[in-house]
N, C-alpha and C. Protein backbone atom coordinates (compact mmCIF):
# COMPACT_ATOMS: atom_id res chain seq x y z
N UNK A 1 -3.61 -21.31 -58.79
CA UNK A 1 -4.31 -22.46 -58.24
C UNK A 1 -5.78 -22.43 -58.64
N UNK A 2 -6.08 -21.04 -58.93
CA UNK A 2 -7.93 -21.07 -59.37
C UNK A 2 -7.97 -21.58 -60.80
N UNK A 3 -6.90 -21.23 -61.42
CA UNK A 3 -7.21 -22.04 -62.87
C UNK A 3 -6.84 -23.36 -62.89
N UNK A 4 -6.33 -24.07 -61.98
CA UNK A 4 -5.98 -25.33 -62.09
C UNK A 4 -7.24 -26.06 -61.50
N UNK A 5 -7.75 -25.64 -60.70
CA UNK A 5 -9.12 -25.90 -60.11
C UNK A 5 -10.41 -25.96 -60.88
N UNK A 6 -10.60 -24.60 -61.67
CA UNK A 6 -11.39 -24.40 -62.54
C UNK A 6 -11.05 -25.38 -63.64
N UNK A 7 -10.21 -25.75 -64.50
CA UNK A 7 -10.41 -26.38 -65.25
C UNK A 7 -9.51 -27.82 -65.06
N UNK A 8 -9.88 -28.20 -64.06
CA UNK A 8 -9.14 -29.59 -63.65
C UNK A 8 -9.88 -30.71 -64.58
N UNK A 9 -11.11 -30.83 -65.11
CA UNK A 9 -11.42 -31.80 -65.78
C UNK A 9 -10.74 -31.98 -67.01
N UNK A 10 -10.53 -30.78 -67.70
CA UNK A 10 -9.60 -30.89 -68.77
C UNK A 10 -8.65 -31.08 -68.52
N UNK A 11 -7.82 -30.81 -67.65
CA UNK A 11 -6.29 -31.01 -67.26
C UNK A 11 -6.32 -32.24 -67.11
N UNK A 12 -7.01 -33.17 -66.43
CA UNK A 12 -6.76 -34.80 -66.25
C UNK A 12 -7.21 -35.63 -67.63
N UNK A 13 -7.92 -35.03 -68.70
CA UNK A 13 -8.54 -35.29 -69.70
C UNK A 13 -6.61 -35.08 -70.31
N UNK A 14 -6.58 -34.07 -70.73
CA UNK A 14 -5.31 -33.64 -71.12
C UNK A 14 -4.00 -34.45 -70.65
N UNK A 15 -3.97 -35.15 -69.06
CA UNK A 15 -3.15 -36.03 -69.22
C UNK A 15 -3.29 -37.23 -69.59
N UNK A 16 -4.45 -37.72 -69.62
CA UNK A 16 -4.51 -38.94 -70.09
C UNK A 16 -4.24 -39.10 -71.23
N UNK A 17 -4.75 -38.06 -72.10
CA UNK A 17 -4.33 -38.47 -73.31
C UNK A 17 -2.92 -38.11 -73.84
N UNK A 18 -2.12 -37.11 -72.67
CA UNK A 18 -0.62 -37.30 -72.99
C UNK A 18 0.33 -38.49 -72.70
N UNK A 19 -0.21 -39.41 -71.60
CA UNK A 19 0.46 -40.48 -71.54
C UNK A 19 0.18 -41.42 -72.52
N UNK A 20 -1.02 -41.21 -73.15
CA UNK A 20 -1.44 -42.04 -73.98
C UNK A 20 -0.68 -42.09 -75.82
N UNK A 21 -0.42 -40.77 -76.01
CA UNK A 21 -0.04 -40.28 -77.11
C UNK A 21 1.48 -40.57 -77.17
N UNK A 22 1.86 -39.77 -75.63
CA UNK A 22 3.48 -39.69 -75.85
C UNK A 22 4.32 -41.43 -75.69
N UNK A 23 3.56 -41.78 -74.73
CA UNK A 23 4.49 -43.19 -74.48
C UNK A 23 4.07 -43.57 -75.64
N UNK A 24 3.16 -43.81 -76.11
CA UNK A 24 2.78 -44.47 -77.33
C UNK A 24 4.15 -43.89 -78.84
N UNK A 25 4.44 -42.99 -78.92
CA UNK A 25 5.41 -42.46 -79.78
C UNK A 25 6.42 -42.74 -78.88
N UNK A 26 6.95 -42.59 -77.56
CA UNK A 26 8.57 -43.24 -76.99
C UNK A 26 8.71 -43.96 -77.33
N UNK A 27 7.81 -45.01 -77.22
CA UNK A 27 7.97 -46.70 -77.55
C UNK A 27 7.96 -46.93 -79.28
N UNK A 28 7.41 -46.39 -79.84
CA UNK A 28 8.18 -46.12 -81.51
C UNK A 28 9.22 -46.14 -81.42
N UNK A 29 9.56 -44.80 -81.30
CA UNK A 29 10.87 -44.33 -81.26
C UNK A 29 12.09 -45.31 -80.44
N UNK A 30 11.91 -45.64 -78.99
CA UNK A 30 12.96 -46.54 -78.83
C UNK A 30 12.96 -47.95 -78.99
N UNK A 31 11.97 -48.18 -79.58
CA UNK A 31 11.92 -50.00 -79.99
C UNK A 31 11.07 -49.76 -81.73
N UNK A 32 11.70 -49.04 -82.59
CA UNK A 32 11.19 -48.61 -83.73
C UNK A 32 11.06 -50.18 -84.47
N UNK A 33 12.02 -51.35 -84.78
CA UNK A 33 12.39 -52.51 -85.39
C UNK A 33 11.27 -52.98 -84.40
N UNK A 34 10.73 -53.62 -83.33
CA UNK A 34 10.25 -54.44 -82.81
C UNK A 34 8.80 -53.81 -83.09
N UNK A 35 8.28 -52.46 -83.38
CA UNK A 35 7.39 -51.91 -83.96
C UNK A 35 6.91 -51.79 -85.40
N UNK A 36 8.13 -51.96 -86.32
CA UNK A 36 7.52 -52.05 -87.39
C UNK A 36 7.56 -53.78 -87.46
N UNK A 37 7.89 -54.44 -86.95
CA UNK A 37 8.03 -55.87 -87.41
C UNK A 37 6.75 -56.34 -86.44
N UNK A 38 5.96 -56.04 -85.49
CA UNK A 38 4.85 -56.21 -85.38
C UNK A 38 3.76 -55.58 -86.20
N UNK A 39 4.09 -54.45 -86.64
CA UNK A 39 2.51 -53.38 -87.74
C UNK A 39 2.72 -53.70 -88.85
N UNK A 40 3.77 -54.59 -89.19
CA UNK A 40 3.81 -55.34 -90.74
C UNK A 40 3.27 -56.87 -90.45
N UNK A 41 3.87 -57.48 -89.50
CA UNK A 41 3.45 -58.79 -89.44
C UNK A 41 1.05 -58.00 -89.67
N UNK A 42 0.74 -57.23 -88.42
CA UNK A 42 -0.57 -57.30 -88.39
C UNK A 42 -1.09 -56.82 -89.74
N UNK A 43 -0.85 -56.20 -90.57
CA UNK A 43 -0.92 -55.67 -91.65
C UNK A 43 -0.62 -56.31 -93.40
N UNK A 44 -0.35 -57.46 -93.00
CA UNK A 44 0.35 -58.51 -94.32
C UNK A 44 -0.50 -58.71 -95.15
N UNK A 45 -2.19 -58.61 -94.75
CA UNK A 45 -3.34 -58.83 -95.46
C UNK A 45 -3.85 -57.65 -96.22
N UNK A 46 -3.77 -56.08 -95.37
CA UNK A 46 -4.31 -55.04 -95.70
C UNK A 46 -3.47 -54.34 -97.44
N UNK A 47 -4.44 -53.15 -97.56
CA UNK A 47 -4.14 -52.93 -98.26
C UNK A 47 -2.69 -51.69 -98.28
N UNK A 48 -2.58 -51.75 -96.64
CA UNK A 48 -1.34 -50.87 -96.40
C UNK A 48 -0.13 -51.50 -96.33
N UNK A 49 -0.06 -52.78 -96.48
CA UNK A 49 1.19 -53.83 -96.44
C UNK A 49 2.30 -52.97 -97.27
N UNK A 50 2.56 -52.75 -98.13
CA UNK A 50 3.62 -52.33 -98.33
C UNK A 50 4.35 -50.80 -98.43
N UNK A 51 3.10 -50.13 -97.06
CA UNK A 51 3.41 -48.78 -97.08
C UNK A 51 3.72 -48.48 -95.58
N UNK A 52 3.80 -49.81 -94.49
CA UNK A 52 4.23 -49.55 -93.61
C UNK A 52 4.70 -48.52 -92.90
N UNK A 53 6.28 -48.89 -93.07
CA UNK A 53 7.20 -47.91 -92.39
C UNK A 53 6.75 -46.59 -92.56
N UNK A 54 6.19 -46.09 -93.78
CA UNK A 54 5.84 -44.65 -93.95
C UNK A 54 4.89 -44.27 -93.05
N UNK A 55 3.53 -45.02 -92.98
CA UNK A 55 2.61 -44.91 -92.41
C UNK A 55 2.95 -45.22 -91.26
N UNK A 56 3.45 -45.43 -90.27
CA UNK A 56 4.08 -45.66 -89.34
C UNK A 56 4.96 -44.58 -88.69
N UNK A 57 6.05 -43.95 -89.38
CA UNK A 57 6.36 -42.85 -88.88
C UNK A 57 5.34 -41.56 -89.15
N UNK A 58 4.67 -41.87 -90.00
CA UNK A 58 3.55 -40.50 -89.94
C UNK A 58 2.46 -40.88 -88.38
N UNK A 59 2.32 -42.06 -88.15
CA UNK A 59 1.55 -42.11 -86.96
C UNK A 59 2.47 -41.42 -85.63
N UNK A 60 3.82 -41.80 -86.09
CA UNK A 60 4.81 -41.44 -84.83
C UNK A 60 4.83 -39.95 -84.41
N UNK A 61 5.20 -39.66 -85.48
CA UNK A 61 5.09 -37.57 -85.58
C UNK A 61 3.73 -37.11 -85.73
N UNK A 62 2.47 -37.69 -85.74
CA UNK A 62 1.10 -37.26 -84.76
C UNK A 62 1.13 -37.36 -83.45
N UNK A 63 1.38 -38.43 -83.10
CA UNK A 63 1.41 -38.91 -81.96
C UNK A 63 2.53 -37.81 -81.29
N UNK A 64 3.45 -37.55 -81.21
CA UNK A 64 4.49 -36.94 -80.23
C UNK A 64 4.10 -35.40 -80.51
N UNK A 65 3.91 -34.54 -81.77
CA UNK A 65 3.19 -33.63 -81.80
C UNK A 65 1.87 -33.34 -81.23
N UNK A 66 1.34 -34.09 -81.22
CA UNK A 66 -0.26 -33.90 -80.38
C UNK A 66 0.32 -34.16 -78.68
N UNK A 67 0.90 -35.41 -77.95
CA UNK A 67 1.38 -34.95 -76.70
C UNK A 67 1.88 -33.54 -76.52
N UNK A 68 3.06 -33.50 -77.25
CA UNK A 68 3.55 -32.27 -76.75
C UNK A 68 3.08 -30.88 -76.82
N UNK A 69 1.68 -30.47 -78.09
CA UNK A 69 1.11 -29.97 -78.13
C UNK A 69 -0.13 -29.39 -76.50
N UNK A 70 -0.28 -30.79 -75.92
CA UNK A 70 -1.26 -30.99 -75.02
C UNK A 70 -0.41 -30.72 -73.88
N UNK A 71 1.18 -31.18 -73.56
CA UNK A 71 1.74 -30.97 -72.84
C UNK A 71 1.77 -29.62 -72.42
N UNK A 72 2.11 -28.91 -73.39
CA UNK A 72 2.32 -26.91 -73.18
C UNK A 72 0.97 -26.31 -73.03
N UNK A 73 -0.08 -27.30 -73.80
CA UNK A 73 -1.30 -26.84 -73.32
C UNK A 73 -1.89 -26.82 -72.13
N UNK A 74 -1.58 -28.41 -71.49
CA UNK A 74 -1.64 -27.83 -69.70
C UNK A 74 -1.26 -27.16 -68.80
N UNK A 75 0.01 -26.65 -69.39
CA UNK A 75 1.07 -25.47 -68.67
C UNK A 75 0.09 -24.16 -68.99
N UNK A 76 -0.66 -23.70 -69.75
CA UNK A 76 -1.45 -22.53 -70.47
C UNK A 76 -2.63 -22.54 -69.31
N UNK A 77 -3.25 -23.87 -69.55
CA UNK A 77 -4.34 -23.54 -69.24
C UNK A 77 -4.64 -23.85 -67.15
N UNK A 78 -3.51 -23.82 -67.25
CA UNK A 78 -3.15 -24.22 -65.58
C UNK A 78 -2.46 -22.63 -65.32
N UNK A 79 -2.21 -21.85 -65.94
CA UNK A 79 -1.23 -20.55 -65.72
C UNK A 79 -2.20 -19.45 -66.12
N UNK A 80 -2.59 -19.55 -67.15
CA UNK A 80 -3.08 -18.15 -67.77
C UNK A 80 -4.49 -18.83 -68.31
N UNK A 81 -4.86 -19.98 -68.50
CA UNK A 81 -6.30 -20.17 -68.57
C UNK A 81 -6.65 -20.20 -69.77
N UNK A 82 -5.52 -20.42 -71.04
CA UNK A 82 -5.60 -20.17 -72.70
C UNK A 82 -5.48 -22.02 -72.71
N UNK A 83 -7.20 -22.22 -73.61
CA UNK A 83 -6.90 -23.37 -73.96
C UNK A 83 -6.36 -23.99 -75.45
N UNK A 84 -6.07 -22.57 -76.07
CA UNK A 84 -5.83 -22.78 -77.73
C UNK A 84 -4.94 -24.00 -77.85
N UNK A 85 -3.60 -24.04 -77.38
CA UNK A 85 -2.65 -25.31 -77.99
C UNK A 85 -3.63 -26.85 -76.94
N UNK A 86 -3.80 -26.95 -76.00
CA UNK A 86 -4.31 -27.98 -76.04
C UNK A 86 -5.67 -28.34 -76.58
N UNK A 87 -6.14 -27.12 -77.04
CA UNK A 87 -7.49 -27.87 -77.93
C UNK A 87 -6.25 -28.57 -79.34
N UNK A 88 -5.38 -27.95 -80.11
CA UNK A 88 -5.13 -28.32 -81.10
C UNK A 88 -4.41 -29.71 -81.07
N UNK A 89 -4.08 -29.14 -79.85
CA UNK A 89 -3.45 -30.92 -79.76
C UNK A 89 -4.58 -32.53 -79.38
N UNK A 90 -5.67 -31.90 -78.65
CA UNK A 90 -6.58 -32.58 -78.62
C UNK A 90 -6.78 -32.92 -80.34
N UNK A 91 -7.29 -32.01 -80.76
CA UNK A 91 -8.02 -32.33 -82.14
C UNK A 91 -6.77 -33.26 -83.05
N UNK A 92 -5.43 -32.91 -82.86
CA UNK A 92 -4.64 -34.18 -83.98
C UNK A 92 -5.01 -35.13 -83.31
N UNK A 93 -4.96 -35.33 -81.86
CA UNK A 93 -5.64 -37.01 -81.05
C UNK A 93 -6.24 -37.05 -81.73
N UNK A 94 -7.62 -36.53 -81.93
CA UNK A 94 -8.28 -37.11 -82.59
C UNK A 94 -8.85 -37.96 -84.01
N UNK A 95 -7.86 -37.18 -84.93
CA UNK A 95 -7.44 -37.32 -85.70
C UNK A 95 -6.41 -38.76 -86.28
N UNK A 96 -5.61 -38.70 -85.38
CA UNK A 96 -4.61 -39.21 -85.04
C UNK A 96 -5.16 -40.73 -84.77
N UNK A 97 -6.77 -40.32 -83.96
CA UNK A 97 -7.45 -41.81 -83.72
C UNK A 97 -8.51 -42.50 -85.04
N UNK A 98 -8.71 -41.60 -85.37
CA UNK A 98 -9.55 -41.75 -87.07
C UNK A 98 -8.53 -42.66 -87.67
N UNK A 99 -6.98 -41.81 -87.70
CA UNK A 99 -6.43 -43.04 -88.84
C UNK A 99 -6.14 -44.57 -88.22
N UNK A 100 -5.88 -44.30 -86.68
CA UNK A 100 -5.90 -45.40 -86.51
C UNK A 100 -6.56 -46.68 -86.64
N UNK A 101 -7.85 -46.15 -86.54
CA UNK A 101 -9.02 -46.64 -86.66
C UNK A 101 -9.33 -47.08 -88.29
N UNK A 102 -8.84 -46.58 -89.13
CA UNK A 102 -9.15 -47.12 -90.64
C UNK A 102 -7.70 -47.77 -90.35
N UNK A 103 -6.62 -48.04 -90.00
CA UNK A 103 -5.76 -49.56 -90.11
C UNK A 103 -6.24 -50.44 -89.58
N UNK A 104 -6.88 -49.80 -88.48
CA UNK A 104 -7.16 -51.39 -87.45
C UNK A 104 -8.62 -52.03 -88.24
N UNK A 105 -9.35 -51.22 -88.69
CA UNK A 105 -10.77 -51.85 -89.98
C UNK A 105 -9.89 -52.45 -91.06
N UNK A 106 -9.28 -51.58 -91.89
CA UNK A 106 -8.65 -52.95 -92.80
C UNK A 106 -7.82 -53.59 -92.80
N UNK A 107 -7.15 -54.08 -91.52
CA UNK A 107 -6.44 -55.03 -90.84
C UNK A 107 -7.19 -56.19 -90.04
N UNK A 108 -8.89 -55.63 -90.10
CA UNK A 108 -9.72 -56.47 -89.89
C UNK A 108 -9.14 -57.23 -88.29
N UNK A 109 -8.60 -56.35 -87.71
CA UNK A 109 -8.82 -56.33 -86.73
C UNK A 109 -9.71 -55.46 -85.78
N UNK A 110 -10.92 -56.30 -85.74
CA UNK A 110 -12.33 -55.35 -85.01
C UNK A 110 -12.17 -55.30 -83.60
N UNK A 111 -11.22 -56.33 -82.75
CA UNK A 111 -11.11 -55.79 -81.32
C UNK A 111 -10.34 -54.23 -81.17
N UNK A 112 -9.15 -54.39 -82.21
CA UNK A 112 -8.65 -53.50 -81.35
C UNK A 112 -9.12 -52.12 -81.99
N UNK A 113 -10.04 -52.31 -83.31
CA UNK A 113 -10.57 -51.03 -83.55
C UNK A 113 -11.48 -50.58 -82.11
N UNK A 114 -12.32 -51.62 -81.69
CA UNK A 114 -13.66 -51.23 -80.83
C UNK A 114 -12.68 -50.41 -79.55
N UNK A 115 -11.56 -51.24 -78.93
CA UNK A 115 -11.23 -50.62 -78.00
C UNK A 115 -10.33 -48.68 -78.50
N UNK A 116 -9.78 -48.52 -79.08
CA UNK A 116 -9.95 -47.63 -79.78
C UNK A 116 -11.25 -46.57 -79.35
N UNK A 117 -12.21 -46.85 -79.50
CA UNK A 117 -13.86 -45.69 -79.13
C UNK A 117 -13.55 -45.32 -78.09
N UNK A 118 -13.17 -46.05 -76.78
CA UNK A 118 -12.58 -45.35 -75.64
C UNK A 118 -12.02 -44.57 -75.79
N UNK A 119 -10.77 -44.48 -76.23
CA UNK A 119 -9.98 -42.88 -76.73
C UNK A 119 -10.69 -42.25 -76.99
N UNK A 120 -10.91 -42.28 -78.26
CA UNK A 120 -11.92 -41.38 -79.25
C UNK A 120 -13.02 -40.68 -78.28
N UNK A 121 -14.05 -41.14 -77.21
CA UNK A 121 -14.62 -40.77 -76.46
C UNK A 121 -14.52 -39.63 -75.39
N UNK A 122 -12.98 -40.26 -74.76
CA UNK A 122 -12.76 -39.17 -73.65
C UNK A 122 -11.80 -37.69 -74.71
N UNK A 123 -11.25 -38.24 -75.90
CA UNK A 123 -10.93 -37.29 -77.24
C UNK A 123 -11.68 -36.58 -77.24
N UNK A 124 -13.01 -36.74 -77.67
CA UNK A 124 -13.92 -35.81 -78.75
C UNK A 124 -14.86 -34.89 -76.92
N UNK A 125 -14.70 -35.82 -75.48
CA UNK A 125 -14.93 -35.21 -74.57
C UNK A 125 -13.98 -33.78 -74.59
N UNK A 126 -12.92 -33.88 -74.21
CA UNK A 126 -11.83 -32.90 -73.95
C UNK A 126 -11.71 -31.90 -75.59
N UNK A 127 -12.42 -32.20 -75.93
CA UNK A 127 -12.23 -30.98 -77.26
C UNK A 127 -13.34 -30.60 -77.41
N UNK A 128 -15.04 -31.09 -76.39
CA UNK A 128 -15.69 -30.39 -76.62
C UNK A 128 -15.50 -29.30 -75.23
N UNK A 129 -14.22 -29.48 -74.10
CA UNK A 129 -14.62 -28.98 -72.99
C UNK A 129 -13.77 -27.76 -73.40
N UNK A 130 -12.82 -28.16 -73.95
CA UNK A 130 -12.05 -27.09 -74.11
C UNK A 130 -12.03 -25.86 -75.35
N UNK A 131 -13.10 -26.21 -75.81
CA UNK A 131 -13.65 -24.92 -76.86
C UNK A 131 -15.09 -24.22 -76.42
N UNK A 132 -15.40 -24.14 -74.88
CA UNK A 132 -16.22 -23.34 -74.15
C UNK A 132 -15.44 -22.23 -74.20
C-alpha cells in the first residue's frame, strides 16, 4: 500500500494512458474494416494514401504493446516499486504520439493534430516522473 501511495501520480498517469492506448487498439482490432475505411477515407489527399493498412496495423501493435507494457508496469510499480516496463511503455506512447501526429499534419488535419498535445503532455509528464 506504501508504494501505491508513493507513486500514485504515476499510476493514474499510467492509467490514463492505458485506457487511452489499449481501447484505442480494441477498437482496431474489433472494428478493423470500419477503421481502415475511415483512415483511408481521412488520408485520400496525404502522402500516406496508399500505405494505409500497413501504417495502420503498425499504429495497432504500438498501441497494444505500449498499454500492455504500462499495464505490467503498474503491477511493478504498485508491488515492488520498479518503474522500468512502464517507463518503456510510456516512451512507445510517446512515440506512438509523434507518428500520430505527422499523419494528422499531412492529412492536414490541424484539429485533431492540436488535440493530440494533450496526450503528448500528460506522455512526456509520466516519463519524466517515472525516470526519478
Amino acid at each position: 500500500m506504501e508504494l501505491l501511495l508513493k507513486h500514485a501520480t504515476e499510476i493514474l498517469i499510467l492509467l490514463f494512458l492505458i485506457v487511452t492506448f489499449l481501447q484505442s487498439g480494441i477498437d482496431k482490432v474489433t472494428d478493423w474494416n470500419g477503421n481502415l475505411s475511415f483512415i483511408k477515407d481521412h488520408f485520400k489527399n496525404s502522402p500516406f494514401k496508399n500505405s494505409v493498412p500497413l501504417l495502420l496495423a503498425i499504429i495497432l501493435v504500438m498501441e497494444l504493446v505500449a498499454g500492455a507494457l504500462m499495464f505490467v508496469g503498474v503491477f511493478q510499480l504498485a508491488t515492488v516499486g520498479s518503474s522500468e516496463m512502464a517507463l518503456y511503455g510510456v516512451q512507445l506512447s510517446a512515440l506512438t504520439l509523434v507518428f500520430l501526429l505527422i499523419g494528422q499534419r499531412l492529412a492536414k488535419d490541424y484539429a485533431g493534430a492540436m488535440s493530440l498535445a494533450v496526450y503528448f503532455i500528460v506522455t512526456v509528464l509520466g516519463m519524466y516522473l517515472l525516470q526519478k
